[in-house]
Protein backbone atom coordinates (compact mmCIF):
# COMPACT_ATOMS: atom_id res chain seq x y z
CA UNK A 1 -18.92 18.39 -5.62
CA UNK A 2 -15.88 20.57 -7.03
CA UNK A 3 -13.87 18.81 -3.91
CA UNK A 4 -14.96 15.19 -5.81
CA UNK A 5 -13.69 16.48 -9.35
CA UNK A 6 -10.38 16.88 -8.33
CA UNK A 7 -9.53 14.37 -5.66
CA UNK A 8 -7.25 11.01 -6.33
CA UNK A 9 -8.37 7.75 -4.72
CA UNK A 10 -6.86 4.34 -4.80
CA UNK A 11 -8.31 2.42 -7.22
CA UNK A 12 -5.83 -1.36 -6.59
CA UNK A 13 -2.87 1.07 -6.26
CA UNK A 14 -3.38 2.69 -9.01
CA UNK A 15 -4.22 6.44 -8.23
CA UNK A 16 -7.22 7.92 -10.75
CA UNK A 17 -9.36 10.77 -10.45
CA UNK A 18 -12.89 9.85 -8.63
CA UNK A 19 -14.43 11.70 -11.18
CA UNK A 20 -13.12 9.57 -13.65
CA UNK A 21 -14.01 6.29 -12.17
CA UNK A 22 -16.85 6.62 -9.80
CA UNK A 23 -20.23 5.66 -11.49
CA UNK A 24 -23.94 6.89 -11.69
CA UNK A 25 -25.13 4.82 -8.62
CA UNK A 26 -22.56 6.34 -6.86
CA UNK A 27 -23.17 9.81 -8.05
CA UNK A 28 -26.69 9.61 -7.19
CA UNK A 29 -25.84 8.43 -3.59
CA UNK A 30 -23.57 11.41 -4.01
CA UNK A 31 -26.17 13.77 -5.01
CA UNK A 32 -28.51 12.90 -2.12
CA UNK A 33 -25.82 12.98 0.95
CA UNK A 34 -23.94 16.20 -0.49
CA UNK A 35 -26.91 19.11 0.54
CA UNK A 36 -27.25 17.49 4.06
CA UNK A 37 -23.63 17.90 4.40
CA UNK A 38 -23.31 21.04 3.24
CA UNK A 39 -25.93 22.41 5.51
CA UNK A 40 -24.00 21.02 8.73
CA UNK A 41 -20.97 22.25 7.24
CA UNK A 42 -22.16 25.88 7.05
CA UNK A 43 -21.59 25.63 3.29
CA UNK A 44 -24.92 26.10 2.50
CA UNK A 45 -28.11 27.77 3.74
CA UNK A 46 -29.22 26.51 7.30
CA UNK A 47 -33.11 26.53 5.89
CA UNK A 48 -32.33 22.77 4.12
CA UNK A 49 -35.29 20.51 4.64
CA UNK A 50 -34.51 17.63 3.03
CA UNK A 51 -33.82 14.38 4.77
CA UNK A 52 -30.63 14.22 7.14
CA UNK A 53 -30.49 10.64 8.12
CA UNK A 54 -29.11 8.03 5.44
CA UNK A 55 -28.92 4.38 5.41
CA UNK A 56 -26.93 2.84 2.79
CA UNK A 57 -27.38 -0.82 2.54
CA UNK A 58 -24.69 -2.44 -0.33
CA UNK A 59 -22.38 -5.28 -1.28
CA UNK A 60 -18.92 -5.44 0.01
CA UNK A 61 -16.38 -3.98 -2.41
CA UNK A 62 -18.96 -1.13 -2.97
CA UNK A 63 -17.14 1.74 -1.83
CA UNK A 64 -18.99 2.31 1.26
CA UNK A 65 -16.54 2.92 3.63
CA UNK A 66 -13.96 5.17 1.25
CA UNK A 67 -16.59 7.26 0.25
CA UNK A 68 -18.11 8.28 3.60
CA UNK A 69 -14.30 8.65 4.76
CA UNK A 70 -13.53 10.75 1.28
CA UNK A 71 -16.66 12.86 2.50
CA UNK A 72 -15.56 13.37 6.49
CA UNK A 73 -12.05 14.53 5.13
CA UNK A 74 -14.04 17.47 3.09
CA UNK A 75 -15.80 18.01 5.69
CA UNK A 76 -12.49 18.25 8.12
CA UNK A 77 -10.87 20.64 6.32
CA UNK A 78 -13.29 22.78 3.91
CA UNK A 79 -16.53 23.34 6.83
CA UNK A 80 -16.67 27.07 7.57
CA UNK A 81 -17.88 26.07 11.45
CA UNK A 82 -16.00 23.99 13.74
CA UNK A 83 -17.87 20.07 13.38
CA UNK A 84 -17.68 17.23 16.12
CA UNK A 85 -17.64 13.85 14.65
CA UNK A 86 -17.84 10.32 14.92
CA UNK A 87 -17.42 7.20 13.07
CA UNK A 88 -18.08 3.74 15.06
CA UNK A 89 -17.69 0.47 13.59
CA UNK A 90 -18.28 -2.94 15.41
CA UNK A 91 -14.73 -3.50 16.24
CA UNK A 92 -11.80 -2.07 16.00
CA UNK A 93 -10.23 -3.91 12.98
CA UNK A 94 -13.47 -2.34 11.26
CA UNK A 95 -12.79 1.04 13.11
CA UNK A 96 -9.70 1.10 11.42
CA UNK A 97 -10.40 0.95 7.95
CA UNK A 98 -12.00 4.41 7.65
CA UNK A 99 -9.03 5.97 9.05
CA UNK A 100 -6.66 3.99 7.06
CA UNK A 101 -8.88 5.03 3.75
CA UNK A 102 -8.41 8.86 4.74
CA UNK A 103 -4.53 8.17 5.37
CA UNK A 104 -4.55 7.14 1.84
CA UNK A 105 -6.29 9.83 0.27
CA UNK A 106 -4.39 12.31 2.20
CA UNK A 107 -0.98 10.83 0.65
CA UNK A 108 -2.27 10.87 -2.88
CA UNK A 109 -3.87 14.57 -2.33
CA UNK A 110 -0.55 16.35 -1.07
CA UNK A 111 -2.55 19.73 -1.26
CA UNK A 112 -4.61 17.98 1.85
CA UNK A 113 -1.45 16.85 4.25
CA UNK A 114 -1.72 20.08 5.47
CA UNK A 115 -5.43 20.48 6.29
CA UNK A 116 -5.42 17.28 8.23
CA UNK A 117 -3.97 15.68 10.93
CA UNK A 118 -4.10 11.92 12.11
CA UNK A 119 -3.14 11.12 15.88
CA UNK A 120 -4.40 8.58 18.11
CA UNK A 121 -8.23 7.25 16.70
CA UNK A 122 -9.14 10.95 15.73
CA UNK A 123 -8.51 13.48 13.13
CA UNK A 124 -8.37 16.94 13.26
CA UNK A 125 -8.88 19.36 10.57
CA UNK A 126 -9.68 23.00 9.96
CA UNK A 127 -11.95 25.83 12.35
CA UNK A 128 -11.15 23.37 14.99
CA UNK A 129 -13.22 20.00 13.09
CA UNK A 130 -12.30 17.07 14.53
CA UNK A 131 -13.16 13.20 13.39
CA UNK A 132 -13.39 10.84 16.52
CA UNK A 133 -13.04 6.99 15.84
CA UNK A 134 -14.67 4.22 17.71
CA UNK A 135 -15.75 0.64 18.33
CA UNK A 136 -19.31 -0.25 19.17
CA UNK A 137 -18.35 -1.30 23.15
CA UNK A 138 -16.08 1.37 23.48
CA UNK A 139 -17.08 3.38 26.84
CA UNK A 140 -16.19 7.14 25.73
CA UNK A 141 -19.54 6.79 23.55
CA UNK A 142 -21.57 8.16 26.38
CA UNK A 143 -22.43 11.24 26.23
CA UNK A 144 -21.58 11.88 22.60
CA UNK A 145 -23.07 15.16 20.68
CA UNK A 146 -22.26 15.48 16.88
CA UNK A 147 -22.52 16.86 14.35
CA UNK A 148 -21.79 14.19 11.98
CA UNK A 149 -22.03 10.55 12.58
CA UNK A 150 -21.14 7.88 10.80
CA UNK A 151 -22.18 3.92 11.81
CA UNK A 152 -20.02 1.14 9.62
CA UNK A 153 -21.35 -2.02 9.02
CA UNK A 154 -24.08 -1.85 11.58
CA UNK A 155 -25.50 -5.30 11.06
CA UNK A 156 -22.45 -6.44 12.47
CA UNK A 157 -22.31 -4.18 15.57
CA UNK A 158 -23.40 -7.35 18.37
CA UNK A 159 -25.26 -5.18 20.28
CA UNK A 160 -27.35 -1.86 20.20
CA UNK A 161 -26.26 0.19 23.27
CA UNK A 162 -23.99 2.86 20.82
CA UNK A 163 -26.86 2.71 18.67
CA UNK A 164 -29.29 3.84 21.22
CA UNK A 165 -26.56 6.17 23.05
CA UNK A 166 -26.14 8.14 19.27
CA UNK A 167 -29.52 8.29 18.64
CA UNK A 168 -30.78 9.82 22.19
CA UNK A 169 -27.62 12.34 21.69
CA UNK A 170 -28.80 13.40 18.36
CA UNK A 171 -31.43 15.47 19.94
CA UNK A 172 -28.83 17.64 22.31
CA UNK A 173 -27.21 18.56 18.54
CA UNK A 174 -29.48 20.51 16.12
CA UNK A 175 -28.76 19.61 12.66
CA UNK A 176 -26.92 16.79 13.06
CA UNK A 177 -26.50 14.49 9.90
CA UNK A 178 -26.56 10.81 10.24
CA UNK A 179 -24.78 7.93 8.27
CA UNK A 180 -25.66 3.97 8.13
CA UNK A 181 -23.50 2.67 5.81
CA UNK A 182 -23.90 -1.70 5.79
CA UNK A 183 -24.60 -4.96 3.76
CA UNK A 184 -27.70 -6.81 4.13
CA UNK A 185 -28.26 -8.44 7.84
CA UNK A 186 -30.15 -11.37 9.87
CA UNK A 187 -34.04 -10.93 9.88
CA UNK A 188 -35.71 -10.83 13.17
CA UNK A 189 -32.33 -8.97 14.34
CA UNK A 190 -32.53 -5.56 16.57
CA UNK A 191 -30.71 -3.60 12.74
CA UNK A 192 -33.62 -5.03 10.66
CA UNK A 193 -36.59 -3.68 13.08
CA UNK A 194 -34.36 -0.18 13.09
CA UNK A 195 -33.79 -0.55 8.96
CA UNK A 196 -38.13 -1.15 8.54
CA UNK A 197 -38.64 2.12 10.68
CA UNK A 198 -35.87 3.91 8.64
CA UNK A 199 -37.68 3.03 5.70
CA UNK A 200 -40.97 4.59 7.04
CA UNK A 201 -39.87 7.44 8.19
CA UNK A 202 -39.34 10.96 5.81
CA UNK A 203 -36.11 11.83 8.14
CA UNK A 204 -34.55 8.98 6.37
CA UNK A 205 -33.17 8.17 3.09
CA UNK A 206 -32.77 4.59 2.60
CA UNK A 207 -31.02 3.05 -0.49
CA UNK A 208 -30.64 -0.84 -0.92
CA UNK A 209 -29.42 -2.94 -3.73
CA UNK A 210 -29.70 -6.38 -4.17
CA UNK A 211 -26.67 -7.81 -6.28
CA UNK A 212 -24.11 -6.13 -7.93
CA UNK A 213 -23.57 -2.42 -8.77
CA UNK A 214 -20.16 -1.82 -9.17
CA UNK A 215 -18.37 -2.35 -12.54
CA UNK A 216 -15.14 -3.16 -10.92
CA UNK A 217 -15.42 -5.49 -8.98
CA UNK A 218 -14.62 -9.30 -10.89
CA UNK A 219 -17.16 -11.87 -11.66
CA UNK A 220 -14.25 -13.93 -11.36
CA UNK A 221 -12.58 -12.81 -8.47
CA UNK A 222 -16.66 -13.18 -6.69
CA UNK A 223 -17.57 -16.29 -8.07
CA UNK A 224 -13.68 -17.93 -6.39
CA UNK A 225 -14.38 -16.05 -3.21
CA UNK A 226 -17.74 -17.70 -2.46
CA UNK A 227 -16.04 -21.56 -3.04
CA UNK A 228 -14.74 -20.29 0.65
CA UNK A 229 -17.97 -19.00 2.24
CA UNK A 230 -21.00 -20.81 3.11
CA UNK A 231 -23.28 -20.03 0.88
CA UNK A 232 -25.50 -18.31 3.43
CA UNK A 233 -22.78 -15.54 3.93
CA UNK A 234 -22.03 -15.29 0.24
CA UNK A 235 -25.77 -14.26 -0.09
CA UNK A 236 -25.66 -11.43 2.67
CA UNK A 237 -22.00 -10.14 1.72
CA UNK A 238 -22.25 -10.39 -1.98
CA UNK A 239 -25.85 -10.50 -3.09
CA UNK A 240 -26.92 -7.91 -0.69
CA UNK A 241 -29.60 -10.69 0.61
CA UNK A 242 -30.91 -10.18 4.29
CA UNK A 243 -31.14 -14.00 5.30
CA UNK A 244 -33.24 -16.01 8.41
CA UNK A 245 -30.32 -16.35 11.78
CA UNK A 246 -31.07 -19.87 11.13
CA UNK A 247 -29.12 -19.90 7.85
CA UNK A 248 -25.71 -19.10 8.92
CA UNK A 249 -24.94 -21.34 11.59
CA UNK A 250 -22.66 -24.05 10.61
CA UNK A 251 -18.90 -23.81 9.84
CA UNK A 252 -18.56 -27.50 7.72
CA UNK A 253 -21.16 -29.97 7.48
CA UNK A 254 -20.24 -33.68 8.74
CA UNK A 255 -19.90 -35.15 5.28
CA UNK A 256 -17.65 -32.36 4.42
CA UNK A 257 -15.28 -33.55 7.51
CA UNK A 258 -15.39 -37.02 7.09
CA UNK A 259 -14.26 -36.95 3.21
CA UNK A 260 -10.72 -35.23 4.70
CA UNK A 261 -10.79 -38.34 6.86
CA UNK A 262 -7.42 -41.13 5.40
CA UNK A 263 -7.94 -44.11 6.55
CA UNK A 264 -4.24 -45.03 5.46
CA UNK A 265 -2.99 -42.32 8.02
CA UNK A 266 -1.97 -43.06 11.16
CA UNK A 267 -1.62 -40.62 14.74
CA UNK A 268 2.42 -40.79 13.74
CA UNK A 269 5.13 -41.64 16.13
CA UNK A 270 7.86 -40.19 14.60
CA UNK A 271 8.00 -38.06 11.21
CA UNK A 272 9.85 -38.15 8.11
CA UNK A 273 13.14 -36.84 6.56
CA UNK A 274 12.75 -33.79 3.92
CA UNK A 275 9.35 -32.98 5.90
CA UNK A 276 9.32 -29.49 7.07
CA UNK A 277 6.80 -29.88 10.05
CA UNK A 278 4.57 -27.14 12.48
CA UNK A 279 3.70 -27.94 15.50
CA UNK A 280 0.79 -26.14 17.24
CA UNK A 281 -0.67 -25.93 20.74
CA UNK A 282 -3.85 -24.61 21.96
CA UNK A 283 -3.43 -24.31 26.03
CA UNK A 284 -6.36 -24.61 28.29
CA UNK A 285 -5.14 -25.32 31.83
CA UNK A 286 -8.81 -25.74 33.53
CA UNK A 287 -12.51 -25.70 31.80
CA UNK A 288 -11.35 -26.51 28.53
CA UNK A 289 -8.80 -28.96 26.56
CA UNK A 290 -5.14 -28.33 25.45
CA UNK A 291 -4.73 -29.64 22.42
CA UNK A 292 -1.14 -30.29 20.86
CA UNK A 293 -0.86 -31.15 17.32
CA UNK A 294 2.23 -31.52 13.99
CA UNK A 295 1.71 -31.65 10.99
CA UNK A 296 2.90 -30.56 7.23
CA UNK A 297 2.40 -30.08 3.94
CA UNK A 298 2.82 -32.64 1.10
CA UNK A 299 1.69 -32.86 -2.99
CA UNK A 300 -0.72 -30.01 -2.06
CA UNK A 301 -2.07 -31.12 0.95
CA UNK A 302 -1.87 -30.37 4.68
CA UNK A 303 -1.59 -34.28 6.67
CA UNK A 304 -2.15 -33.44 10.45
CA UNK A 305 0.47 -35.80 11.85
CA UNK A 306 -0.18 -36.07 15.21
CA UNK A 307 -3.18 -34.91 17.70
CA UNK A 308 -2.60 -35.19 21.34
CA UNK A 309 -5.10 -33.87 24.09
CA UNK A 310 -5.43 -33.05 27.81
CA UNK A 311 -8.76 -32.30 29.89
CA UNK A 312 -7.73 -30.10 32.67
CA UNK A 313 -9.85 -29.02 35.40
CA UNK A 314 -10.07 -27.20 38.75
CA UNK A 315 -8.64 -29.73 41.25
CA UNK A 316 -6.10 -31.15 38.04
CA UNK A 317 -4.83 -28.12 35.94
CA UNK A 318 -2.93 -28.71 32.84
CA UNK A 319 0.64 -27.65 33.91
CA UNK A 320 2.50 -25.79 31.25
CA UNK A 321 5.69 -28.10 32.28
CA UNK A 322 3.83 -31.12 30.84
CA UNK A 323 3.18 -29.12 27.35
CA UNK A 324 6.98 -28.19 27.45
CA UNK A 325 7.65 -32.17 27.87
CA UNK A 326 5.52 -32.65 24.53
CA UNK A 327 7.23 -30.11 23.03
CA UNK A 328 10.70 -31.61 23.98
CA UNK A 329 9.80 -35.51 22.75
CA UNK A 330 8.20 -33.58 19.56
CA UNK A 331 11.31 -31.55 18.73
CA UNK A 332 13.36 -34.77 19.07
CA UNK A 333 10.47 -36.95 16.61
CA UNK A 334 10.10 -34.45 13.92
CA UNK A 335 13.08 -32.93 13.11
CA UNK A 336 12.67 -29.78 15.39
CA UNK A 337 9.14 -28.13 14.10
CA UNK A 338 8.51 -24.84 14.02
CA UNK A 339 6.32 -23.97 17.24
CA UNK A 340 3.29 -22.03 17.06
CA UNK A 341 1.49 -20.77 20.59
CA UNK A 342 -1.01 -18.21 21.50
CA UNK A 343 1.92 -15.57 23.13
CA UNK A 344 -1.42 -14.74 25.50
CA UNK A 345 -1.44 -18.46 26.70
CA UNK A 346 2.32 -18.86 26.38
CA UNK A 347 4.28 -16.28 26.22
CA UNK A 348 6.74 -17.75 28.61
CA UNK A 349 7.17 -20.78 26.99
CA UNK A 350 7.50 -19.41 23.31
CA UNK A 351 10.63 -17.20 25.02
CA UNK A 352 12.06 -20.28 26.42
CA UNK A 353 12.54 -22.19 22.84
CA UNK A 354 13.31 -18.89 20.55
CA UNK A 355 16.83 -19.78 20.83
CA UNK A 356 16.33 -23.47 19.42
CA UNK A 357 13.34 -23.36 17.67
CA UNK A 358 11.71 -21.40 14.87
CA UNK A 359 8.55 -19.51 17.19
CA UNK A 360 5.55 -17.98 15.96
CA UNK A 361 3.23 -16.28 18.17
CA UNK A 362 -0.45 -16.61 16.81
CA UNK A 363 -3.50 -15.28 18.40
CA UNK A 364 -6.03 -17.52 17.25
CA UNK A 365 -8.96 -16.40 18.99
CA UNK A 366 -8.49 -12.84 18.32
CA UNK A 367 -10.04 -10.52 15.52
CA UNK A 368 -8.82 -11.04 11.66
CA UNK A 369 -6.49 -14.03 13.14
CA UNK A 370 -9.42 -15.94 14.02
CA UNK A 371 -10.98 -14.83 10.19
CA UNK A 372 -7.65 -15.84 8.74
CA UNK A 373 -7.47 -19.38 10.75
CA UNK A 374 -11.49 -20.08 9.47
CA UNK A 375 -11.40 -18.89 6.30
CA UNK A 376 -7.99 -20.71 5.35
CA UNK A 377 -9.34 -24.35 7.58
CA UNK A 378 -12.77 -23.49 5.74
CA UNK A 379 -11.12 -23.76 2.03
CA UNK A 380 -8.74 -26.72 2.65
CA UNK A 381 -12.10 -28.80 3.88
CA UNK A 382 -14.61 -28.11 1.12
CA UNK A 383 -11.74 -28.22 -1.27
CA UNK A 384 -10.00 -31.26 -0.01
CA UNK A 385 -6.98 -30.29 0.72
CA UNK A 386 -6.50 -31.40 4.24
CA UNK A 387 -6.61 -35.18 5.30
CA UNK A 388 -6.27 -36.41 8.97
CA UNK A 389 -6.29 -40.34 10.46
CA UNK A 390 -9.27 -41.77 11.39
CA UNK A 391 -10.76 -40.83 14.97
CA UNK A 392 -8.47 -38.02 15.07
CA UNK A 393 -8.62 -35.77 18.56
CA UNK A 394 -11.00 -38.94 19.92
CA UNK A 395 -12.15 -38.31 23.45
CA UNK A 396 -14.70 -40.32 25.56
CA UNK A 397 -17.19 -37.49 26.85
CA UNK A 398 -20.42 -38.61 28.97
CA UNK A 399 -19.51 -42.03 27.93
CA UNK A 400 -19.39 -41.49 24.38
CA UNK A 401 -16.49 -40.91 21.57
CA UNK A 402 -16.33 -37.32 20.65
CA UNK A 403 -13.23 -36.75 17.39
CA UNK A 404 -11.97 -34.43 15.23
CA UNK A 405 -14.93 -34.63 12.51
CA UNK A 406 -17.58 -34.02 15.72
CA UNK A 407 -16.09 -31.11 16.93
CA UNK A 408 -15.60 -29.63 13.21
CA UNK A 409 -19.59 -30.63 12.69
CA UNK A 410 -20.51 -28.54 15.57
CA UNK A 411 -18.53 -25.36 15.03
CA UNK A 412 -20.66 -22.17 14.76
CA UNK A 413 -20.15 -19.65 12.24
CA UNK A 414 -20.26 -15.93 13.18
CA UNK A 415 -20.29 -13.28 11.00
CA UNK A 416 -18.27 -9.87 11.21
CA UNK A 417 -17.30 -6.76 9.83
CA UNK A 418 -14.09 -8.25 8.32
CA UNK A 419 -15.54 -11.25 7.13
CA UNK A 420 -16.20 -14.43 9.76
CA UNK A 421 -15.14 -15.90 13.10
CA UNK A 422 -15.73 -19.83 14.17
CA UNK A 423 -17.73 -19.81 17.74
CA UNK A 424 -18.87 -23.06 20.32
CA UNK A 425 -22.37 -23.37 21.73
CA UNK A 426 -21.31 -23.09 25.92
CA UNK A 427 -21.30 -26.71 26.10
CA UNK A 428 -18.99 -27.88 23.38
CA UNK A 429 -15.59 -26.48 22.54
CA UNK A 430 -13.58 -25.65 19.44
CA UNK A 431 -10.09 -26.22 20.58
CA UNK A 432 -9.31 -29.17 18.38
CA UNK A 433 -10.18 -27.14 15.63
CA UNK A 434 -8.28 -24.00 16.42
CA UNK A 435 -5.22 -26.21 17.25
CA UNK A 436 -4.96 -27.79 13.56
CA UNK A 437 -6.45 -24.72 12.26
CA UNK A 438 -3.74 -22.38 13.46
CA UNK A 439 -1.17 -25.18 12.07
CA UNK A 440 -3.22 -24.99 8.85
CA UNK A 441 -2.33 -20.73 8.18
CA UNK A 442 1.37 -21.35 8.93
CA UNK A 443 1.40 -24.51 6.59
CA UNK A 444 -0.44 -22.10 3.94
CA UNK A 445 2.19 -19.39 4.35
CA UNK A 446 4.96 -21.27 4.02
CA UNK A 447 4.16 -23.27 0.63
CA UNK A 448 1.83 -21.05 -0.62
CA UNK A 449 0.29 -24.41 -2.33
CA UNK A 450 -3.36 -22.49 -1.77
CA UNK A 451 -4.42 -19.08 -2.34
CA UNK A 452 -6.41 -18.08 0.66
CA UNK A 453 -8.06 -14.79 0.29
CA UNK A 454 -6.58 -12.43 3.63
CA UNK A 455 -7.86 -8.67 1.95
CA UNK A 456 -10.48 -9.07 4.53
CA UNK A 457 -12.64 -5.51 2.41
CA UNK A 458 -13.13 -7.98 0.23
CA UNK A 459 -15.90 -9.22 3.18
């Protein structure tokens, strides 16, 4: 407790005293957690009895994260026995934030740069502590016995088999203390039936809180976040609500698809003078499509230009040599473009045109860039602020047109621990949409006509 009177935290960049900001939920939270700690810690006598498994369930923005970090850095460098820890997270963008909130703290607190060290996922502090960071699939979980662990945003960990590996490795370490720190989750999901036993149990202390607690965080700032999210999400991330799977599925209705659809836009030729244009490719050589698109940014809007596709397939790859043909008539049509590629699809290709072409390597299907291409695709939709021809991306499939709007209709919506992700059902596909929507974040950065929100702790 004398540790939290005198530390500085980050509070926007704006360094204040925790004591002077943090509030009473947060000290009662405090006030539970702290004896557990201290008993592990060798602070305290070893005869505590109280509860020493947590579960924290809160809104994002809540300071879960910071404060369990702000308590693992006491614990690094003031236990009086050496302590083996962990903190796992569902990935590792999630993994990282813990460590990059202890960075922080360290920085402002110069009196700690010397009691910690930060190298390679871990930390290491005083009588030979050390803090070991992880993602939910990594492999080195096996076999783990702490002292301390800590499990981020478990109702976003996919599966359960680090849950069930810390849990059966609890026993090997006497004492151990035990952190769930997490928004609300998905009924009839593997964290809810381990959250009801939690709650049963007198090992546990279990704190939830529908809506909001925290004083700082804007009504405002809420209320323009949520235009973005369907409302499902908003409900578990915000309200604290856990929610039926069922709820949470879709990425944009149909309606909301067909209302970007022009009917006074064309699939374009050629483009305009004074146009700054993008051109985007999303390269499947076999199972799936490659789709090439261009298109810019005018009075506010993003107009997607152009959509061309090819169905590759075992016997009839998609060569890369007939993407680099597109690209060369598309340089020539729209006033040289800058190109945007997956470097993991087409690395080779993105090298070949750096010298004549303005080359951005996107990965679109990979961790906060896939949150960055939804959220941003997500906002110009329900907002309006996108418009494509009509029968955009059309493709005959089982004797039937499939476009643009079909594909968008059919896009699953998956949540994470740094906000969402779009998905496909195995038998449709989503590269249509990743194509324009990967056109759509580079559009966005350049005019900066939209604010998107990309602080993914906001989520």
């Amino acid at each position: 407790m004398a540790f939290l009177q005198h530390v500085l935290i980050d509070c926007s960049g704006d360094p204040k005293l925790f004591k002077d900001v943090a509030e009473q939920w947060q000290w009662l939270l405090i006030s539970r957690v702290i004896p557990a700690i201290e008993a592990v810690a060798g602070v305290r006598s070893q005869d505590y009895k109280g509860p020493r498994s947590f579960w924290f369930t809160l809104p994002r923005g809540h300071d879960k994260t910071s404060l369990i970090g702000r308590l693992c850095g006491w614990c690094l460098a003031f236990s009086r026995r050496p302590l083996r820890m962990v903190a796992a997270a569902a990935d590792r963008d999630q993994a990282s934030f813990i460590l990059d909130f202890m960075q922080t703290e360290a920085r402002l607190n110069t009196w700690m740069t010397d009691l910690l060290r930060f190298a390679n996922w871990q930390v290491s502090g005083m009588q030979g502590s050390r803090l070991k960071v992880l993602s939910a699939d990594d492999k080195s979980s096996y076999g783990l016995k702490e002292d301390i662990m800590v499990l981020d945003e478990l109702t976003h960990w996919p599966k359960r088999g680090l849950w069930d590996t810390i849990i059966s490795g609890r026993e090997k370490r006497s004492g151990s203390v035990l952190f769930v720190i997490t928004n609300a989750g998905l009924y009839n999901s593997w964290q809810r039936e381990v959250y009801e036993v939690a709650k049963k149990s007198p090992d546990w202390y279990v704190y939830e809180a529908p809506g909001q607690l925290a004083g700082w965080m804007s009504r405002d700032k809420i209320n323009e976040l949520r235009k973005t999210l369907p409302a499902p999400l908003g409900r578990r991330l915000f309200d604290n609500v856990w929610i039926d799977p069922g709820e949470e599925c879709g990425f944009v209705t149909r309606e909301e698809a067909r209302e970007c659809v022009n009917t006074l836009l064309t699939n374009k030729e050629a483009g305009e003078p004074g146009n700054h244009y993008v051109m985007s490719v999303d390269y499947a050589p076999v199972r799936d499509r490659t789709v090439m698109c261009v298109g810019h940014e005018k009075d506010g809007k993003v107009i997607l230009d152009r959509m061309d596709m090819i169905q590759g397939s075992h016997t009839n790859r998609v060569q890369v040599a007939t993407v680099e043909r597109w690209i060369d008539e598309m340089r020539q049509k729209f006033f040289n473009p800058t190109l945007l590629c997956d470097p993991y699809q087409m690395e080779g290709t993105l090298q070949k045109y750096e010298g004549t072409l303005n080359c951005v390597r996107f990965e679109a299907r990979g961790g906060k860039a896939n949150y960055e291409l939804a959220s941003t695709l997500r906002n110009l939709i329900i907002n309006k602020r996108i418009e494509w021809f009509p029968a955009a991306g059309e493709l005959i499939v089982d004797g039937r047109s499939e476009d643009l709007v079909d594909e968008l209709s059919s896009i699953l919506l998956k949540t994470t621990s740094y906000g969402y992700r779009i998905d496909h059902e195995s038998n449709k596909h989503d590269d249509r949409v990743v194509a324009m929507g990967q056109l759509c974040v580079e559009l966005i950065k350049n005019s900066g006509f939209i604010s998107i929100p990309t602080d993914s702790r906001w989520f």
